[in-house]
Protein backbone atom coordinates (compact mmCIF):
# COMPACT_ATOMS: atom_id res chain seq x y z
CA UNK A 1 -14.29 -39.34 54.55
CA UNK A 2 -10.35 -39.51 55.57
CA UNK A 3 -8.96 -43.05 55.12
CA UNK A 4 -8.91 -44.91 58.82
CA UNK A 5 -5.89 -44.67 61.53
CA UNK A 6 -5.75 -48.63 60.38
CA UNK A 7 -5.10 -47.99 56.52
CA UNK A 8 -2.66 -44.84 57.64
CA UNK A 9 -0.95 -47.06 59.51
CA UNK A 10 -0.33 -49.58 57.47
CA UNK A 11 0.02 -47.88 54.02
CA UNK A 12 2.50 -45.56 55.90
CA UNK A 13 4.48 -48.74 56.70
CA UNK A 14 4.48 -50.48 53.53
CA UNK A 15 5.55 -47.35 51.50
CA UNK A 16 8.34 -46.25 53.80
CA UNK A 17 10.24 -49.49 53.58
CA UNK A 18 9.31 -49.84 49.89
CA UNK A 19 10.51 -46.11 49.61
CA UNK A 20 13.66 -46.68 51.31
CA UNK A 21 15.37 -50.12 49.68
CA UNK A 22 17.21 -49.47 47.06
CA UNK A 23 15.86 -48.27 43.22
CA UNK A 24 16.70 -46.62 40.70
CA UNK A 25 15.34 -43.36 42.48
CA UNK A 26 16.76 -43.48 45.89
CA UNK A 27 20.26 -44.05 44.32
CA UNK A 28 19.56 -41.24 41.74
CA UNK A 29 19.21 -39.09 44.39
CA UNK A 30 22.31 -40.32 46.31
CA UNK A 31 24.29 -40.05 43.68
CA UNK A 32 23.33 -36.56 42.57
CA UNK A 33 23.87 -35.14 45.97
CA UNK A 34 27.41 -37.00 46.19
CA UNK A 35 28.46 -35.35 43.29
CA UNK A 36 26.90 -32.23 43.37
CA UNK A 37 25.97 -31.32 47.21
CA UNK A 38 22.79 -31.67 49.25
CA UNK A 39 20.63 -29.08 47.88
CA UNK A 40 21.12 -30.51 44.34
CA UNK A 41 20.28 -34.14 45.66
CA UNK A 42 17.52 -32.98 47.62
CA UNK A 43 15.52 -30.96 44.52
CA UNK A 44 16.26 -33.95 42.18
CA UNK A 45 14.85 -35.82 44.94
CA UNK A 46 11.88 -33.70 45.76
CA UNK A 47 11.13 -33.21 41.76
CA UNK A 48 11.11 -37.34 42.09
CA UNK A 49 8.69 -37.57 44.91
CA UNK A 50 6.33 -34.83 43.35
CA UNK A 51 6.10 -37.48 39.78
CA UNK A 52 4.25 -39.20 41.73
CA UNK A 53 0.96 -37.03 41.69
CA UNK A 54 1.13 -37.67 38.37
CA UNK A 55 0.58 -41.65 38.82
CA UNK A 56 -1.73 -40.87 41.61
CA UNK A 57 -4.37 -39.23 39.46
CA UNK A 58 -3.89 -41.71 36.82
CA UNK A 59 -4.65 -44.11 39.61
CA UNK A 60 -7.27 -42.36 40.77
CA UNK A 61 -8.57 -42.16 37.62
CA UNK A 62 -8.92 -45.51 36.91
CA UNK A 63 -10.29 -46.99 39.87
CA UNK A 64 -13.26 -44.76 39.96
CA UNK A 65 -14.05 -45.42 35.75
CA UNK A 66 -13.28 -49.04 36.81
CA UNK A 67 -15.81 -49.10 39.76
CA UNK A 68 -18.84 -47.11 37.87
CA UNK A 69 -18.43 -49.53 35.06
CA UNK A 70 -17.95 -52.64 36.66
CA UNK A 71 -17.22 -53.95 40.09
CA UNK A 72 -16.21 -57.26 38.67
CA UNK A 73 -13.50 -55.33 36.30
CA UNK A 74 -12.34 -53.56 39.72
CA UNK A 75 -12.26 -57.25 41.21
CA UNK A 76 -10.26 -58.22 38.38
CA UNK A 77 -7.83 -55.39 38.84
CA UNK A 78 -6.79 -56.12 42.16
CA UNK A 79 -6.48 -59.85 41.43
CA UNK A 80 -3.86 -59.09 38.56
CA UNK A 81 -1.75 -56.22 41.11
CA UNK A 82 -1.75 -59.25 43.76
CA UNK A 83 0.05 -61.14 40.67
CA UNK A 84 1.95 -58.05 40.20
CA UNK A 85 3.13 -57.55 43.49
CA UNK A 86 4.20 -61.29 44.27
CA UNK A 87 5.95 -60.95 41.10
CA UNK A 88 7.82 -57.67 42.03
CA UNK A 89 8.50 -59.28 45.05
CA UNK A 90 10.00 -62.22 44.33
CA UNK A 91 12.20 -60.39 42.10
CA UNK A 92 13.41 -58.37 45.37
CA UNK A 93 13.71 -61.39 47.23
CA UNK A 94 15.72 -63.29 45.04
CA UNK A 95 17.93 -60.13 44.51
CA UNK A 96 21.73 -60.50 45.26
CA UNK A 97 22.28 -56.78 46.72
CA UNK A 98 25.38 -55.09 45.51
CA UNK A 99 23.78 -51.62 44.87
CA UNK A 100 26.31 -49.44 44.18
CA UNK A 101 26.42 -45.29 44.34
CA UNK A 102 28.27 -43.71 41.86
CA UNK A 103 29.21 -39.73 42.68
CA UNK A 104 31.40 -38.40 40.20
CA UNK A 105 31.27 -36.96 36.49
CA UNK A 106 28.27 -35.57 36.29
CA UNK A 107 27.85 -31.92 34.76
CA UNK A 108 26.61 -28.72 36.47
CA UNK A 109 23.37 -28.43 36.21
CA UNK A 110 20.70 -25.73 37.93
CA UNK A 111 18.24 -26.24 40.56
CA UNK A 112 15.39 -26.16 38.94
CA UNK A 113 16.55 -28.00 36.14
CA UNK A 114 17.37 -31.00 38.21
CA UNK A 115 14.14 -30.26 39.77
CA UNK A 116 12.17 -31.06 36.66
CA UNK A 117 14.45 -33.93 35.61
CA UNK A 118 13.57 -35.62 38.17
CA UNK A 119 9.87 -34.53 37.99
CA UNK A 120 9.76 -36.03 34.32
CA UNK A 121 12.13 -39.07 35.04
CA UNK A 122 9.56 -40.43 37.42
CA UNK A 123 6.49 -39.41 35.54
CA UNK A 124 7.04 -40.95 32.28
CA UNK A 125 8.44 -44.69 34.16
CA UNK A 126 6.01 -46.78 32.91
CA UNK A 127 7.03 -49.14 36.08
CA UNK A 128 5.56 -46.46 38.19
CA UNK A 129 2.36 -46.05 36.71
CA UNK A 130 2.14 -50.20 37.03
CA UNK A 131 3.02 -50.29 40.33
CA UNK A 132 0.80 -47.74 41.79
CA UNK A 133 -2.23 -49.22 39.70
CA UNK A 134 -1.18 -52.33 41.68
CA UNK A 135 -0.28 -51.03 44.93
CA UNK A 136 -2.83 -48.45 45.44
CA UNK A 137 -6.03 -50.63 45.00
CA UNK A 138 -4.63 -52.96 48.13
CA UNK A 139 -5.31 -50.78 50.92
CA UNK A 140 -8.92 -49.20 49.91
CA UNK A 141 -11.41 -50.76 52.01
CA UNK A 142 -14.57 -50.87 49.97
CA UNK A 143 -16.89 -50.48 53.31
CA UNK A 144 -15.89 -47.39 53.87
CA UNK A 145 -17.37 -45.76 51.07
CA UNK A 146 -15.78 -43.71 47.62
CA UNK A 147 -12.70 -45.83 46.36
CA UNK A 148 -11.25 -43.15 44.10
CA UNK A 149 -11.49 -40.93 47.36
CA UNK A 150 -9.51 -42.94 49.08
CA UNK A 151 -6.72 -43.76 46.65
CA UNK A 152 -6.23 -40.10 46.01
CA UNK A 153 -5.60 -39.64 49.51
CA UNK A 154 -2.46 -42.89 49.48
CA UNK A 155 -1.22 -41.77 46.61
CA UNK A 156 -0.95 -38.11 48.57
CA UNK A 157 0.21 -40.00 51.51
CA UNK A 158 2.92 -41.82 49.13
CA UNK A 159 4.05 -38.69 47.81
CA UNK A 160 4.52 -36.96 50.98
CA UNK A 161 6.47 -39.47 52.74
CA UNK A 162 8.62 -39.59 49.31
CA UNK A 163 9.33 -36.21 49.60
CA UNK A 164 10.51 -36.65 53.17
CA UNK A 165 12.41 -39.96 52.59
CA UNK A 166 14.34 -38.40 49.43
CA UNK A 167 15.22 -34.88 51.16
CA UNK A 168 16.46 -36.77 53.72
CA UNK A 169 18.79 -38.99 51.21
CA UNK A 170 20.05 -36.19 49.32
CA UNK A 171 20.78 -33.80 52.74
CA UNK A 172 22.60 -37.30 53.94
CA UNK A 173 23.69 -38.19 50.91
CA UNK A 174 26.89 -38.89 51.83
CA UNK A 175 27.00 -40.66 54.51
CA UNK A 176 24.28 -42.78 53.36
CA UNK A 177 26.19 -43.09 50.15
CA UNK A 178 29.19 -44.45 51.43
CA UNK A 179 27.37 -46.96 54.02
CA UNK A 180 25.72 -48.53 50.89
CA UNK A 181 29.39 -48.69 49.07
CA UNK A 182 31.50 -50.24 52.24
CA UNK A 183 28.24 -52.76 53.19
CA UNK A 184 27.07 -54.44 50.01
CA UNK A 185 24.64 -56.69 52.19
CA UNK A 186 22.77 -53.61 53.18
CA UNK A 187 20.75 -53.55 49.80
CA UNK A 188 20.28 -57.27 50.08
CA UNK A 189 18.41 -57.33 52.85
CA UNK A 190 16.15 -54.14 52.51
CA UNK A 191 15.40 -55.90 49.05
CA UNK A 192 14.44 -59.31 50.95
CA UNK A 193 12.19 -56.51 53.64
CA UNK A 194 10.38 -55.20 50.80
CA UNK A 195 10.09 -58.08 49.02
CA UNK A 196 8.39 -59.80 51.78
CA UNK A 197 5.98 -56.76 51.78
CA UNK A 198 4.76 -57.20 47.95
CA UNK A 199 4.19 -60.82 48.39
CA UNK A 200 2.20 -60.54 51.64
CA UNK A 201 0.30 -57.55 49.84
CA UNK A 202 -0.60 -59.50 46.63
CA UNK A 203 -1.08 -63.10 48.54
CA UNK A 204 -3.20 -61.38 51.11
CA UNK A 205 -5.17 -60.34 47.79
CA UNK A 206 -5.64 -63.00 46.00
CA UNK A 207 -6.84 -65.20 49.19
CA UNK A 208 -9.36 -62.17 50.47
CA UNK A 209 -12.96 -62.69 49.63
C-alpha cells in the first residue's frame, strides 16, 4: 500500500524546507558549481542526493527488525528521534546565520568522480544515518499497515526531491551563491523555518499516544 496523499503531503513539506536551509550539503554543492560550472555542481549534487538510499535502507532496515522484535523498542525509538529532533532544532533556531559560499581554489576534477564524492561524502555522515533513523519513523502511520513499507517509500520520496532541490542549486549555483553572500540573514531565517519544523516533529512525538 502507497503512503496516503496526507503523509505525501506533509513529508514532502518538511523535507523540502529541511532540504533547502543551509548544510553542509547544499553549500557543497553551491560551491562546487561556483567554482567549477553547473554540470559539476549538479553531479556532486545528484551523487549527494543518491547517499541517501543508502540511509534509507539502513532505515528501513531497522524499523522493520525493530517492529518484529518489539513494538515497545519501536515506541522507544521514536520517543528518542522526538528528543533528537527538538535537539537538532533548537540548534537551528538558536543559529546566528552567516553561511557563507566559498567558489574558488578547488582542483579539476571529472564528472564522475565528483559524482561519487559526493555519493560517499553523504553515505558515510554518521549525522545522516541519525537523522533519518529519527526523521523517518515520524511520518509512518502504524494503521495503515507495514512500517518498513512505508519508510522505504519517504526515504525514496526524500531522495527524489534531493535530487531535484540540489540540481537545481548547482544549475543556479550562482546566483543562489551570491544571494547567500550579499544577504547573511537569509540563512538565519531558513535555519529558524527548519528549526521550527524539528521541534514541532519531535514535540508532536513525544505528546502523541
Amino acid at each position: 500500500m502507497l503512503i496516503s496523499p496526507e503523509q505525501f503531503i506533509g513529508f514532502l513539506g518538511a523535507a523540502l524546507l529541511i532540504t533547502v536551509s543551509p548544510g553542509p550539503d547544499n553549500l557543497m554543492v553551491l560551491s562546487m558549481g561556483m567554482s567549477r560550472g553547473r554540470r559539476q555542481g549538479m553531479m556532486f549534487g545528484l551523487g549527494c542526493a543518491l547517499g541517501c538510499l543508502s540511509h534509507t535502507v539502513l532505515a528501513t532496515l531497522g524499523v522493520g527488525a525493530l517492529i518484529k522484535a518489539s513494538p515497545m523498542a519501536f515506541g522507544a525509538l521514536k520517543l528518542l528521534g522526538g528528543a533528537y529532533l527538538i535537539w537538532l532544532g533548537i540548534g537551528a533556531l538558536r543559529s546566528r546565520g552567516g553561511a557563507r559560499v566559498e567558489g574558488a581554489g578547488l582542483p579539476d576534477e571529472s564528472l564522475g568522480k565528483l559524482f561519487t564524492k559526493g555519493l560517499f561524502a553523504n553515505s558515510i555522515n554518521p549525522k545522516v544515518v541519525l537523522f533519518f533513523l529519527s526523521f523517518l519513523p515520524q511520518f509512518v502511520v502504524a494503521e495503515r499497515g507495514d512500517a518498513s513499507w512505508q519508510t522505504a517509500q519517504l526515504g525514496l520520496l526524500f531522495t527524489l526531491q534531493a535530487v531535484v532541490v540540489f540540481g537545481l542549486l548547482g544549475y543556479f549555483s550562482g546566483a543562489v551563491g551570491a544571494w547567500i553572500n550579499r544577504t547573511p540573514s537569509a540563512g538565519k531565517w531558513m535555519d529558524r523555518i527548519a528549526g521550527a519544523i524539528f521541534v514541532g516533529l519531535g514535540l508532536r512525538l513525544i505528546v502523541a499516544r
